[in-house]
Protein backbone atom coordinates (compact mmCIF):
# COMPACT_ATOMS: atom_id res chain seq x y z
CA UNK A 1 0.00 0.00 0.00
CA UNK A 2 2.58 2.35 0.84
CA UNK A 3 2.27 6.00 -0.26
CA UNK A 4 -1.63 5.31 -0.62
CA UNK A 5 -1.66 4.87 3.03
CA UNK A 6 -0.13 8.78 3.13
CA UNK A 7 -2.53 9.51 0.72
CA UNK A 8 -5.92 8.07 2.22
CA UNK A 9 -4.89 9.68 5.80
CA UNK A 10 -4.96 12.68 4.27
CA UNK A 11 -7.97 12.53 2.14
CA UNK A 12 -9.40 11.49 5.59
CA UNK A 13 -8.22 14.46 7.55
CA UNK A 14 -9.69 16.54 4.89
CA UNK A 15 -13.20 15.38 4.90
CA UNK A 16 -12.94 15.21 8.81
CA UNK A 17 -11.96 19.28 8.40
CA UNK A 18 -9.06 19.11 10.30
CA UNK A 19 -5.14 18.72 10.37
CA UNK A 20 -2.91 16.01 11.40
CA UNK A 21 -0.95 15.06 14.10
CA UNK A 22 2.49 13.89 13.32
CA UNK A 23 4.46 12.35 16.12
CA UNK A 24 8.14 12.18 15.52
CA UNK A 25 10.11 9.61 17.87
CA UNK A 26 13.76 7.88 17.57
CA UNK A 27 14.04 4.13 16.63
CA UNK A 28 15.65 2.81 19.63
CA UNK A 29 15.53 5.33 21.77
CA UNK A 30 15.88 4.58 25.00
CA UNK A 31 15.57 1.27 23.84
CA UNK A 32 13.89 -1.46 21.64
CA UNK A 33 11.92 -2.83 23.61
CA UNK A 34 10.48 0.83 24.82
CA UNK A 35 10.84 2.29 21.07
CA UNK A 36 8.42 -0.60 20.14
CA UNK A 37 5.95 0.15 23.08
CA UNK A 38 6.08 3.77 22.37
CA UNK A 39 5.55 3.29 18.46
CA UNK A 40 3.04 1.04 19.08
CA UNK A 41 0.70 2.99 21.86
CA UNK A 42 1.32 6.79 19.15
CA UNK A 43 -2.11 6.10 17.07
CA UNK A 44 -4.42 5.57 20.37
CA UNK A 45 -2.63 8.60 21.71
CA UNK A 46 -3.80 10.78 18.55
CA UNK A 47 -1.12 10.32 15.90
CA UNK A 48 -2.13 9.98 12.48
CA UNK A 49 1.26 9.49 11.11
CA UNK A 50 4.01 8.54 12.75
CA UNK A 51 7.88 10.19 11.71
CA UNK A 52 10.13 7.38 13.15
CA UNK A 53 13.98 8.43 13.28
CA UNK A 54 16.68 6.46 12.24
CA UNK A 55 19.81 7.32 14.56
CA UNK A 56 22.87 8.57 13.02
CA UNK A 57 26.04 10.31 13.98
CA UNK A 58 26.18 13.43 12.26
CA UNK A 59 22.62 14.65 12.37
CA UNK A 60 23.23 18.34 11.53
CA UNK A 61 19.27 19.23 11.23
CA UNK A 62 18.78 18.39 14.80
CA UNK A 63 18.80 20.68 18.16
CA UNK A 64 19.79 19.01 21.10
CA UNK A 65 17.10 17.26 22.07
CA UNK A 66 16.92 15.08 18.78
CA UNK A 67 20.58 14.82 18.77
CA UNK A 68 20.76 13.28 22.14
CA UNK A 69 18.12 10.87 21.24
CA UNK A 70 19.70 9.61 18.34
CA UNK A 71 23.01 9.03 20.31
CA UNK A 72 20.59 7.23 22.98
CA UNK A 73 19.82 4.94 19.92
CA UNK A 74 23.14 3.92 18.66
CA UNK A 75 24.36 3.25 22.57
CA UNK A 76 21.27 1.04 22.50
CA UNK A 77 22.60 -0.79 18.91
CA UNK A 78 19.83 -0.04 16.78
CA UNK A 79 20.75 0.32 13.31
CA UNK A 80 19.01 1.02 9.90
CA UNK A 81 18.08 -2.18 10.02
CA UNK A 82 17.04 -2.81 13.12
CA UNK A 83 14.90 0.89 12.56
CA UNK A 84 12.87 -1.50 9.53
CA UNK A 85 12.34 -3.97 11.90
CA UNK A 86 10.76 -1.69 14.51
CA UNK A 87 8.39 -0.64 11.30
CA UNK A 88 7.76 -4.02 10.70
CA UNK A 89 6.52 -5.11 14.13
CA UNK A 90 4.45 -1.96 14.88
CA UNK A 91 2.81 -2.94 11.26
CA UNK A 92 1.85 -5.97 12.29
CA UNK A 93 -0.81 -4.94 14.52
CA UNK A 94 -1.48 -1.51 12.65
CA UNK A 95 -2.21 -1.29 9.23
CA UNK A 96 -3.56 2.15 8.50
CA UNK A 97 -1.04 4.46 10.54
CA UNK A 98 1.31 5.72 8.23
CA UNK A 99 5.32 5.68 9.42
CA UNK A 100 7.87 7.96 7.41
CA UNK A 101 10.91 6.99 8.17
CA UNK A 102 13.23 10.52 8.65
CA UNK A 103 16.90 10.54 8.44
CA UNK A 104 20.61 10.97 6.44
CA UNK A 105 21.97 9.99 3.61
CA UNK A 106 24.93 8.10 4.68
CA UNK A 107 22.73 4.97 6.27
CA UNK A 108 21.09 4.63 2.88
CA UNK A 109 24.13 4.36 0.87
CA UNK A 110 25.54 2.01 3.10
CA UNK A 111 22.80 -0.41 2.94
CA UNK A 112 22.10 -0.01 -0.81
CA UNK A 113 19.53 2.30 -2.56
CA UNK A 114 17.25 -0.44 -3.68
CA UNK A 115 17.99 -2.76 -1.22
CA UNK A 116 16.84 -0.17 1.17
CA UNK A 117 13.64 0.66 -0.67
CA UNK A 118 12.87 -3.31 -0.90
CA UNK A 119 13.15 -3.63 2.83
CA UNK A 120 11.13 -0.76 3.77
CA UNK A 121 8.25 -1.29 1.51
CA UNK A 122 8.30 -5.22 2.73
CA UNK A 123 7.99 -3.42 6.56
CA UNK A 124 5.58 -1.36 6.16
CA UNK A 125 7.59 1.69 5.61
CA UNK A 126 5.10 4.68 3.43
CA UNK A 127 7.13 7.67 2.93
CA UNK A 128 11.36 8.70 3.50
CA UNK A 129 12.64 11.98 4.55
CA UNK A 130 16.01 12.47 3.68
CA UNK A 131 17.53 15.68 5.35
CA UNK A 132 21.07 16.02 3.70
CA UNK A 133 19.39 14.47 -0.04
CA UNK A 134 18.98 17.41 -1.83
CA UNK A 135 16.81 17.19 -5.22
CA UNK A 136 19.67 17.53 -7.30
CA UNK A 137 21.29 14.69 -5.93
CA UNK A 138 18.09 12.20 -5.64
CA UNK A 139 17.46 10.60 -8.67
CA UNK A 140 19.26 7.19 -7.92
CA UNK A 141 17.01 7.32 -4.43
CA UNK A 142 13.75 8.25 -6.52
CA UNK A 143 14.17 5.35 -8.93
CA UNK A 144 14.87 2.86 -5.56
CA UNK A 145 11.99 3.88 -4.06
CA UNK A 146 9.00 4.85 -6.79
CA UNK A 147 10.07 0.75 -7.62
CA UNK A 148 8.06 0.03 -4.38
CA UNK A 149 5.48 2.86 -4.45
CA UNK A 150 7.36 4.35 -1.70
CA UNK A 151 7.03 8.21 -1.35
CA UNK A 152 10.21 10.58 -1.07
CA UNK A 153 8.98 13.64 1.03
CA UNK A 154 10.69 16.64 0.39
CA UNK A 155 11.80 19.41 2.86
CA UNK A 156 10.82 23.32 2.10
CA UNK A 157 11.88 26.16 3.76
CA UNK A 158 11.61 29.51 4.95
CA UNK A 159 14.11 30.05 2.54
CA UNK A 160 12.87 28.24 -0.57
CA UNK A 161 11.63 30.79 -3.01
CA UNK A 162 9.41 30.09 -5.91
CA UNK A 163 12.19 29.19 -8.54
CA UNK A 164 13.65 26.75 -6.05
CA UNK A 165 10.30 25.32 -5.05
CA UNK A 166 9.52 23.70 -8.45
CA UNK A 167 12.83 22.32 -7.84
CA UNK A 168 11.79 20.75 -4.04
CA UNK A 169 8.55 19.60 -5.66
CA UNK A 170 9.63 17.27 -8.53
CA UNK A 171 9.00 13.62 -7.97
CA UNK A 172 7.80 14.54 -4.84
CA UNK A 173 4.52 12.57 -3.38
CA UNK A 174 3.25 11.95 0.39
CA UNK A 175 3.06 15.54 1.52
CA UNK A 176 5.38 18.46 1.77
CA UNK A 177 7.23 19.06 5.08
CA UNK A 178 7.69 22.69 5.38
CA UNK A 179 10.35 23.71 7.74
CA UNK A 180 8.72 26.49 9.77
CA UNK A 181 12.32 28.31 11.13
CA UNK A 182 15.81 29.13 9.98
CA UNK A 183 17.61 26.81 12.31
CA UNK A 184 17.89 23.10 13.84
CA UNK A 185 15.16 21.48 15.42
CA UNK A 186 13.56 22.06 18.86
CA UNK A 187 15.14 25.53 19.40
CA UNK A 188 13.24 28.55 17.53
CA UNK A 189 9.16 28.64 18.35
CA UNK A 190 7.00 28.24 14.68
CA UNK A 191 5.25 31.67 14.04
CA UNK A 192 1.63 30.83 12.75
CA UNK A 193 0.95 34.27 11.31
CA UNK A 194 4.26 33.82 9.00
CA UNK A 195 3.67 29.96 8.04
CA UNK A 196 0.23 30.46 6.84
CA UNK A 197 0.88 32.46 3.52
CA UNK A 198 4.06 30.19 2.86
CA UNK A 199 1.95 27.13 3.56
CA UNK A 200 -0.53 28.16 0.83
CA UNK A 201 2.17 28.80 -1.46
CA UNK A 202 4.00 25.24 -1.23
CA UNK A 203 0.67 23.93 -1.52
CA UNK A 204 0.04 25.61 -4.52
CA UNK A 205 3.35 24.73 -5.98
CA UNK A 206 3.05 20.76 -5.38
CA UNK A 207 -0.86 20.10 -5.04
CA UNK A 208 0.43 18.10 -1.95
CA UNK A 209 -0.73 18.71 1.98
CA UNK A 210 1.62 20.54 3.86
CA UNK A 211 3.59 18.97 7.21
CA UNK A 212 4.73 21.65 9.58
CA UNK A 213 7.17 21.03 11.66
CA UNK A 214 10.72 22.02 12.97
CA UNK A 215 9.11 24.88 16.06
CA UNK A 216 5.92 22.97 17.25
CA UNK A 217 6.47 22.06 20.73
CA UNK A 218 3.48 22.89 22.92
CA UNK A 219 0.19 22.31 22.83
CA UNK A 220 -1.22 25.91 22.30
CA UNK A 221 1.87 26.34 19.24
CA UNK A 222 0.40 23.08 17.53
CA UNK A 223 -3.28 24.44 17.34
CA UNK A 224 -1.66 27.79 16.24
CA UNK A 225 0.03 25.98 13.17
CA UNK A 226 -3.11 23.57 12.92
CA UNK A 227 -5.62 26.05 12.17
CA UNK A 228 -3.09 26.90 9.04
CA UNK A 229 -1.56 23.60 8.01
CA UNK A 230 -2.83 20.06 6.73
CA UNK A 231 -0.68 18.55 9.54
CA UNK A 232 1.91 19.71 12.32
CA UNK A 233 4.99 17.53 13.21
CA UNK A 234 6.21 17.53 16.64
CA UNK A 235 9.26 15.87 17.88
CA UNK A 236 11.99 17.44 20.20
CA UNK A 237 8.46 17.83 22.80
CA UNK A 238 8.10 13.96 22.90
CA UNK A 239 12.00 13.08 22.75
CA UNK A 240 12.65 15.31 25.51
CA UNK A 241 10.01 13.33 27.91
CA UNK A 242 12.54 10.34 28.03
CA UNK A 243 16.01 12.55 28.85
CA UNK A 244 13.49 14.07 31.77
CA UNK A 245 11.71 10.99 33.12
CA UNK A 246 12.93 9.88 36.80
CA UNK A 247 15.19 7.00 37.08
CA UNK A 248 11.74 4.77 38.40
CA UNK A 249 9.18 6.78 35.88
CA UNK A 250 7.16 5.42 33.07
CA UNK A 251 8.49 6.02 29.64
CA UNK A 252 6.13 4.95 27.63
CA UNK A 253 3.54 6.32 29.64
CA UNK A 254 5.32 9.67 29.76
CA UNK A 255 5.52 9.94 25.89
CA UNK A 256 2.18 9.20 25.11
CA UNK A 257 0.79 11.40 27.74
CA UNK A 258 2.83 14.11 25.74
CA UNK A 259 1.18 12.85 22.49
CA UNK A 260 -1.92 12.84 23.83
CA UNK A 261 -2.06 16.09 24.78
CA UNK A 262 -0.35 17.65 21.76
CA UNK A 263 -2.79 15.45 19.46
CA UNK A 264 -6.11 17.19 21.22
CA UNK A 265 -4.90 20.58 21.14
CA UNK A 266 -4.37 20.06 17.31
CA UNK A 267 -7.81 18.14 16.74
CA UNK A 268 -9.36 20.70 18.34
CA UNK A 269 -7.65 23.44 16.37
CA UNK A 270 -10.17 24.51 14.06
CA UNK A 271 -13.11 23.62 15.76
CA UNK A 272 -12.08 26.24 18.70
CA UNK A 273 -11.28 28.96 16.28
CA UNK A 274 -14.15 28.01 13.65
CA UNK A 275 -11.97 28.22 10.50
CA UNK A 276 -10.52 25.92 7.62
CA UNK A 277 -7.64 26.93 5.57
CA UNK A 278 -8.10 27.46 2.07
């Protein structure tokens, strides 16, 4: 099913009026065994897609809170491969949620373009976000993955004017993420006001929904950025609940608390402020 699965959720978020939730968490992180629990428990808590990280060593979109969970991940062992297996087992029990997998380059090559894109597509794996890929540069990864109906999700920015966003768009399916601030993850606050025209115009330039993510991390900033975007991405806000839980605390329970709160303030969005974007 793959991409369709992106593509139904959507279509279903549409009809229901209202954006997405997006919950971003690290494969691995603090471990399996709690990665799995986590991934698995994210669709009762509210998520309708799920951004699962693959950890790697370099990961130069990240603030702090992102980078430390990825280095929680690779002292735990997990691996690209062990990251497909996670997708595989949460897919098991779940098959409507739809998991992008979000990550680097470097992984990829070393497992093999269209090995890569055969293994994800055989675990359940609908969409890729590749940070450091830049279009110019992703052909090879394109043909991999449109062989297994896999969707390459492309990254737009603040930055990204018109000229450049034809560029962003090309072979580009799933949705658009739209990085809402100049800067690294988890650091800068998303300004509602100032993503709602550029929203509208990445829409317009790829006929695709529109993730926003990148400065979403309370509940009150996710309705702001709901009210204006098909879906909102949070993911240092959940991360950071297992670098703060006490030595005897809950995980799991901690995380999806998080997600559960995040996921009503965004549900609620439109229905509080009475509006739809266009």
């Amino acid at each position: 099913m793959t991409v369709q699965r992106i593509e139904r959720r959507f279509a279903a978020l549409k009809a229901e009026g209202r954006a997405g939730f997006v919950a971003y968490v690290m494969a691995g992180d603090p471990d399996r065994e709690t990665a799995l629990a986590i991934l698995k428990g994210l669709p009762a808590a509210g998520a309708d897609l799920i951004e699962l990280g693959y950890p790697f060593s370099d990961p130069m979109a990240e603030g702090p809170p992102i980078q430390r969970a990825a280095q929680r991940g690779l002292a735990a062992g997990m691996t690209l491969s062990g990251t497909l297996a996670l997708a595989h087992a949460f897919r098991k029990g779940d098959q409507d949620t739809p998991i992008i997998l979000m990550g680097y380059l470097n992984p990829l090559l070393s497992y093999g373009l269209e090995a890569f894109a055969a293994d994800a597509a055989a675990a359940g794996v609908d969409g890729l976000i590749v940070v450091d890929c830049p279009p110019e540069e992703a052909d090879p990864l394109l043909d991999a993955l449109d062989q297994e109906a896999v969707a390459l999700i492309r990254l737009a920015t603040p930055t990204s004017d018109d000229a450049r966003l034809q560029v962003v768009v090309r072979r580009t399916s799933g949705f658009v993420y739209y990085v809402s601030v100049a800067g690294v993850t988890g650091v800068k606050e998303a300004d509602a006001d100032a993503v709602a025209p550029a929203v509208a115009r990445v829409r317009k330039a790829s006929g695709l929904p529109v993730a926003v993510g990148f400065g979403v991390k309370t509940p009150e900033r996710a309705a702001a950025v709901a009210r204006v975007a098909d879906a909102v991405v949070v993911g240092s806000a959940l991360v950071e609940q297992i670098a703060e839980a006490a030595p005897n605390e809950n995980v799991t329970t901690r995380v999806l608390d998080t997600a559960r709160a995040l996921a009503q303030a965004v549900r609620r969005a439109r229905i509080d402020q009475g509006s739809v974007p266009a």
